[in-house]
C-alpha atoms as a PDB file:
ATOM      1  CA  UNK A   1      -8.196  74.454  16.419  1.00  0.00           C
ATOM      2  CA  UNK A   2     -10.431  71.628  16.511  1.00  0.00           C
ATOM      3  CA  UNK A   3      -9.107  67.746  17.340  1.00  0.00           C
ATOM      4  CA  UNK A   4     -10.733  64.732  17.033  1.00  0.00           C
ATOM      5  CA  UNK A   5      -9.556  61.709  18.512  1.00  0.00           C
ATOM      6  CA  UNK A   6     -10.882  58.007  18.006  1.00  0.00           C
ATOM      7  CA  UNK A   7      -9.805  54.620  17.583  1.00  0.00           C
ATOM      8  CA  UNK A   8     -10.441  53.040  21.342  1.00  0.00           C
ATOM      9  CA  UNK A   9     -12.488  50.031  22.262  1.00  0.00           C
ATOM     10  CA  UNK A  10     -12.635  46.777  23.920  1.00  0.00           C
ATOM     11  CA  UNK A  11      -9.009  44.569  23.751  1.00  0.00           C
ATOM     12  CA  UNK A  12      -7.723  41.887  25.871  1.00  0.00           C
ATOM     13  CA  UNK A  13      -4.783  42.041  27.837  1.00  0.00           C
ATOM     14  CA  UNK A  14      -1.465  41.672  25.947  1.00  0.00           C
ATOM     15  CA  UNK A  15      -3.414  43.601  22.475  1.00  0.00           C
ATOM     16  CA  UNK A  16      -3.267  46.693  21.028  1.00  0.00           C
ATOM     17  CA  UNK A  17      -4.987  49.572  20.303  1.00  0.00           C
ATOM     18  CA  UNK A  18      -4.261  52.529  17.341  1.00  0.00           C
ATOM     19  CA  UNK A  19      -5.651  55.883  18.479  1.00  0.00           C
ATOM     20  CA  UNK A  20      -5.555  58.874  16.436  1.00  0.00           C
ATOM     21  CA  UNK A  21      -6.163  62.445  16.910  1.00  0.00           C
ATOM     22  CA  UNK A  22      -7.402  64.218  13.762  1.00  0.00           C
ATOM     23  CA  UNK A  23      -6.503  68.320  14.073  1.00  0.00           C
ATOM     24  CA  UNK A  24      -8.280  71.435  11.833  1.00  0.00           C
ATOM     25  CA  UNK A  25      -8.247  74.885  12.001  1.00  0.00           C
ATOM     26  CA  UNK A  26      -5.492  77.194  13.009  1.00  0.00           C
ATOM     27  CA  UNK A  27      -3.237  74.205  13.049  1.00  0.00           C
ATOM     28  CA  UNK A  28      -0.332  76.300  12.459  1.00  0.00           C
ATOM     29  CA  UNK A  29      -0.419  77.500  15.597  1.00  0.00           C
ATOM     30  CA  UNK A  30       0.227  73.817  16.986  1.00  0.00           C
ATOM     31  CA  UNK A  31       3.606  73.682  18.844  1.00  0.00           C
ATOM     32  CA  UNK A  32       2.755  69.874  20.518  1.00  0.00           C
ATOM     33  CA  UNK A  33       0.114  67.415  20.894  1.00  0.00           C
ATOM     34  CA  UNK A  34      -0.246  65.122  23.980  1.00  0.00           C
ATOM     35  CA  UNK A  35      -2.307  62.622  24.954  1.00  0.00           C
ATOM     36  CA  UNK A  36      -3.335  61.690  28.834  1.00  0.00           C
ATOM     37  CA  UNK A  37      -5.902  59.887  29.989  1.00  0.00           C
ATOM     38  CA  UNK A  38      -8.589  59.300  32.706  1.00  0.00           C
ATOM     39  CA  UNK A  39      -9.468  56.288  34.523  1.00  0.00           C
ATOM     40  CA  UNK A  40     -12.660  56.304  36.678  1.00  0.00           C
ATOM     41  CA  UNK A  41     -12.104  57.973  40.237  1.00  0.00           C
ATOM     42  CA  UNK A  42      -9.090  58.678  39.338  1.00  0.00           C
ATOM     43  CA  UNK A  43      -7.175  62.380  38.143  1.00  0.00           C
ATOM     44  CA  UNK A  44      -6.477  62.592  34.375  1.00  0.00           C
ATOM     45  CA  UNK A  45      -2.736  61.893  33.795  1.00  0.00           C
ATOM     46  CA  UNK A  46      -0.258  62.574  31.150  1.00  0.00           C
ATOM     47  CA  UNK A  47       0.656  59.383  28.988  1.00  0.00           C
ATOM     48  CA  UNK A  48       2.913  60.770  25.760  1.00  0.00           C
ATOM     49  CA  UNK A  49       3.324  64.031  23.714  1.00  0.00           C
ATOM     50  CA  UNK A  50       5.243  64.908  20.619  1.00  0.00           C
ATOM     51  CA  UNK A  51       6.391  68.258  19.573  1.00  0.00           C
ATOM     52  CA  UNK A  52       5.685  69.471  16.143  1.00  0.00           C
ATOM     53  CA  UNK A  53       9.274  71.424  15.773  1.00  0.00           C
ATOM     54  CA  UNK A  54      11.871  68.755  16.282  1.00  0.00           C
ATOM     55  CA  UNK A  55       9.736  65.867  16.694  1.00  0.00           C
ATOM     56  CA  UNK A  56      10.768  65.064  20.412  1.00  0.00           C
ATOM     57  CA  UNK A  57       8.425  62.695  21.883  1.00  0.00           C
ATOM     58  CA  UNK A  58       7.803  62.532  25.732  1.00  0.00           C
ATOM     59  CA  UNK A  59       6.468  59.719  27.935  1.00  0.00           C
ATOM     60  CA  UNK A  60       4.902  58.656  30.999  1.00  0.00           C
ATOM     61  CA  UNK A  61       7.173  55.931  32.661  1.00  0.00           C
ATOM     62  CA  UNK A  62       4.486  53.320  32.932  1.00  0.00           C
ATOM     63  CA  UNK A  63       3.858  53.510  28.774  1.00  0.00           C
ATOM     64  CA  UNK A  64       7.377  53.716  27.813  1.00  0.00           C
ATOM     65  CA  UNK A  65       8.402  50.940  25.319  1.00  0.00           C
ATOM     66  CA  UNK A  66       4.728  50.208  25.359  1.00  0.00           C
ATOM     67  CA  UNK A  67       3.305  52.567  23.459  1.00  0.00           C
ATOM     68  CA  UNK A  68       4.217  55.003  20.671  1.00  0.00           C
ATOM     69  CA  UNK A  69       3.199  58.458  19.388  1.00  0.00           C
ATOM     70  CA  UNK A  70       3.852  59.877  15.900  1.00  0.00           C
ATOM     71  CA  UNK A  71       2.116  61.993  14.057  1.00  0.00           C
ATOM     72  CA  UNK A  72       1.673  65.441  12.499  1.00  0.00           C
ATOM     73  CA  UNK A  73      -1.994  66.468  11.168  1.00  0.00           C
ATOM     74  CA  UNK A  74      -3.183  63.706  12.937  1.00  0.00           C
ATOM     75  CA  UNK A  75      -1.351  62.174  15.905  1.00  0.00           C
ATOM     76  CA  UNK A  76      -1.702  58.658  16.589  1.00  0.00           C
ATOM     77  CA  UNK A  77      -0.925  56.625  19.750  1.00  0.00           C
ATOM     78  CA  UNK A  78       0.015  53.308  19.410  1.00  0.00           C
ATOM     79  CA  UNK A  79      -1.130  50.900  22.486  1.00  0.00           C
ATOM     80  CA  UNK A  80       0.946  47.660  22.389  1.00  0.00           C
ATOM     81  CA  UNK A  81       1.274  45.169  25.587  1.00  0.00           C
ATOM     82  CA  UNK A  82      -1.871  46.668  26.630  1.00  0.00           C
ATOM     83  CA  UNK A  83      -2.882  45.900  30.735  1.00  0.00           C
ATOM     84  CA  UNK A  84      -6.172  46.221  32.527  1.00  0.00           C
ATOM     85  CA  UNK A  85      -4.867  49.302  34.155  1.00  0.00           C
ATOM     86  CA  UNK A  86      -4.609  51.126  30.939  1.00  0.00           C
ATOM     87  CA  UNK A  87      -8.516  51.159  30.720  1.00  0.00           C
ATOM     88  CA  UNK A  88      -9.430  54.575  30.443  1.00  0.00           C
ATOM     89  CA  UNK A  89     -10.573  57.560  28.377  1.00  0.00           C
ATOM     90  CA  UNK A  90      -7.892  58.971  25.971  1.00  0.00           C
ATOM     91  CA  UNK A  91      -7.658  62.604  25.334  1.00  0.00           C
ATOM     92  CA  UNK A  92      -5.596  64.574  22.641  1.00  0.00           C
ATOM     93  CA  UNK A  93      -4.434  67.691  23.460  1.00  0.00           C
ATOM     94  CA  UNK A  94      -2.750  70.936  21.368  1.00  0.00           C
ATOM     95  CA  UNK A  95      -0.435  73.131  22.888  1.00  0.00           C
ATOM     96  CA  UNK A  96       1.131  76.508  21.705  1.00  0.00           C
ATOM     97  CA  UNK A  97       3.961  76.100  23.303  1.00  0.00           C
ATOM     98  CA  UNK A  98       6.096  73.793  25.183  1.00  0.00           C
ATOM     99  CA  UNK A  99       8.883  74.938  28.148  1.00  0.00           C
ATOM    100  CA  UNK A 100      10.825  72.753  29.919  1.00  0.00           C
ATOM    101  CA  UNK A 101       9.017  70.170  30.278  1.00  0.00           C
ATOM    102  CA  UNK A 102       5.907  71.632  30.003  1.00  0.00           C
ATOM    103  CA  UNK A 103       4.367  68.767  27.694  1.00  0.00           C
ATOM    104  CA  UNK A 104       4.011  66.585  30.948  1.00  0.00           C
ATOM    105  CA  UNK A 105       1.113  69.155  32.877  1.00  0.00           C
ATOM    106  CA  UNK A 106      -2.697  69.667  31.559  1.00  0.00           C
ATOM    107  CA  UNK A 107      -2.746  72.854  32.082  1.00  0.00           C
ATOM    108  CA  UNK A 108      -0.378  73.270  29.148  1.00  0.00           C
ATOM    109  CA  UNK A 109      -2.316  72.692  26.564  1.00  0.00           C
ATOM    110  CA  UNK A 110      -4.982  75.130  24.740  1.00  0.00           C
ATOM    111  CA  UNK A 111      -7.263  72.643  23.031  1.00  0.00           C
ATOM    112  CA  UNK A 112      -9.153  69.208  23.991  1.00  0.00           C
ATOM    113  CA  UNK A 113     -10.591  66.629  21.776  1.00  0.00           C
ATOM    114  CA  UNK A 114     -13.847  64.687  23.506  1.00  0.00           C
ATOM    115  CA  UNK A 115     -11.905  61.929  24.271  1.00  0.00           C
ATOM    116  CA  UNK A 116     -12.204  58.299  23.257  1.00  0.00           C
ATOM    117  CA  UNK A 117     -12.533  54.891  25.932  1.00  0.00           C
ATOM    118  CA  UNK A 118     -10.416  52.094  25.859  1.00  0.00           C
ATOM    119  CA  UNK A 119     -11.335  49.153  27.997  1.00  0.00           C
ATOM    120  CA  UNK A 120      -8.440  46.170  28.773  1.00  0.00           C
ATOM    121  CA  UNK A 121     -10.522  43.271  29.857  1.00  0.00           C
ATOM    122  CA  UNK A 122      -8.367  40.920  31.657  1.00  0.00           C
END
């Protein structure tokens, strides 16, 4: 499985941003895709996932009712109300399989895209 992800730039605060994760390969052996993110100094952290059976989507408290993630083939994040401390670099991530709550921990997931910066000026 290979992802792609892309769509991040340079926004002001209060904009938003459209990322999308575009998967190949083995794709059918996708259970979930997640995206986190990394901020400089600073641990990468889970931000929202959707599974593929059922279409649950999962979020990190500090993104919920800001952002939005949908998706199949390719996944897409949607950034709204965006704040300075969003600036990072967004990863997409494929998982096998998801257990409770599984979606939420990095070490879940089987395949990384290369990531993709987003910078919130203020």
């Amino acid at each position: 499985v290979q992802l792609q992800a892309f769509g991040g730039g340079l926004v002001q605060t209060g904009g938003s941003l459209r990322l999308s994760c575009a998967t190949s390969g083995r794709t059918f052996s996708i259970y979930g895709m997640g995206w986190f993110r990394q901020a400089p100094g600073k641990a990468r952290e889970f931000v929202a996932a959707i599974s593929w059976s059922g279409g649950g989507t999962y979020y990190a408290d500090f993104v919920k009712g800001r952002f939005t993630v949908s998706g199949a083939n390719t996944v897409y994040l949607q950034m709204n109300s965006l704040k300075p401390e969003d600036t990072a670099v967004y990863y997409c991530a494929a998982s096998k399989a998801y257990y409770s709550g599984s979606y939420y921990y990095a070490s879940s997931y089987d395949y990384w895209g290369q990531g993709t910066l987003v910078t919130v000026s203020s």
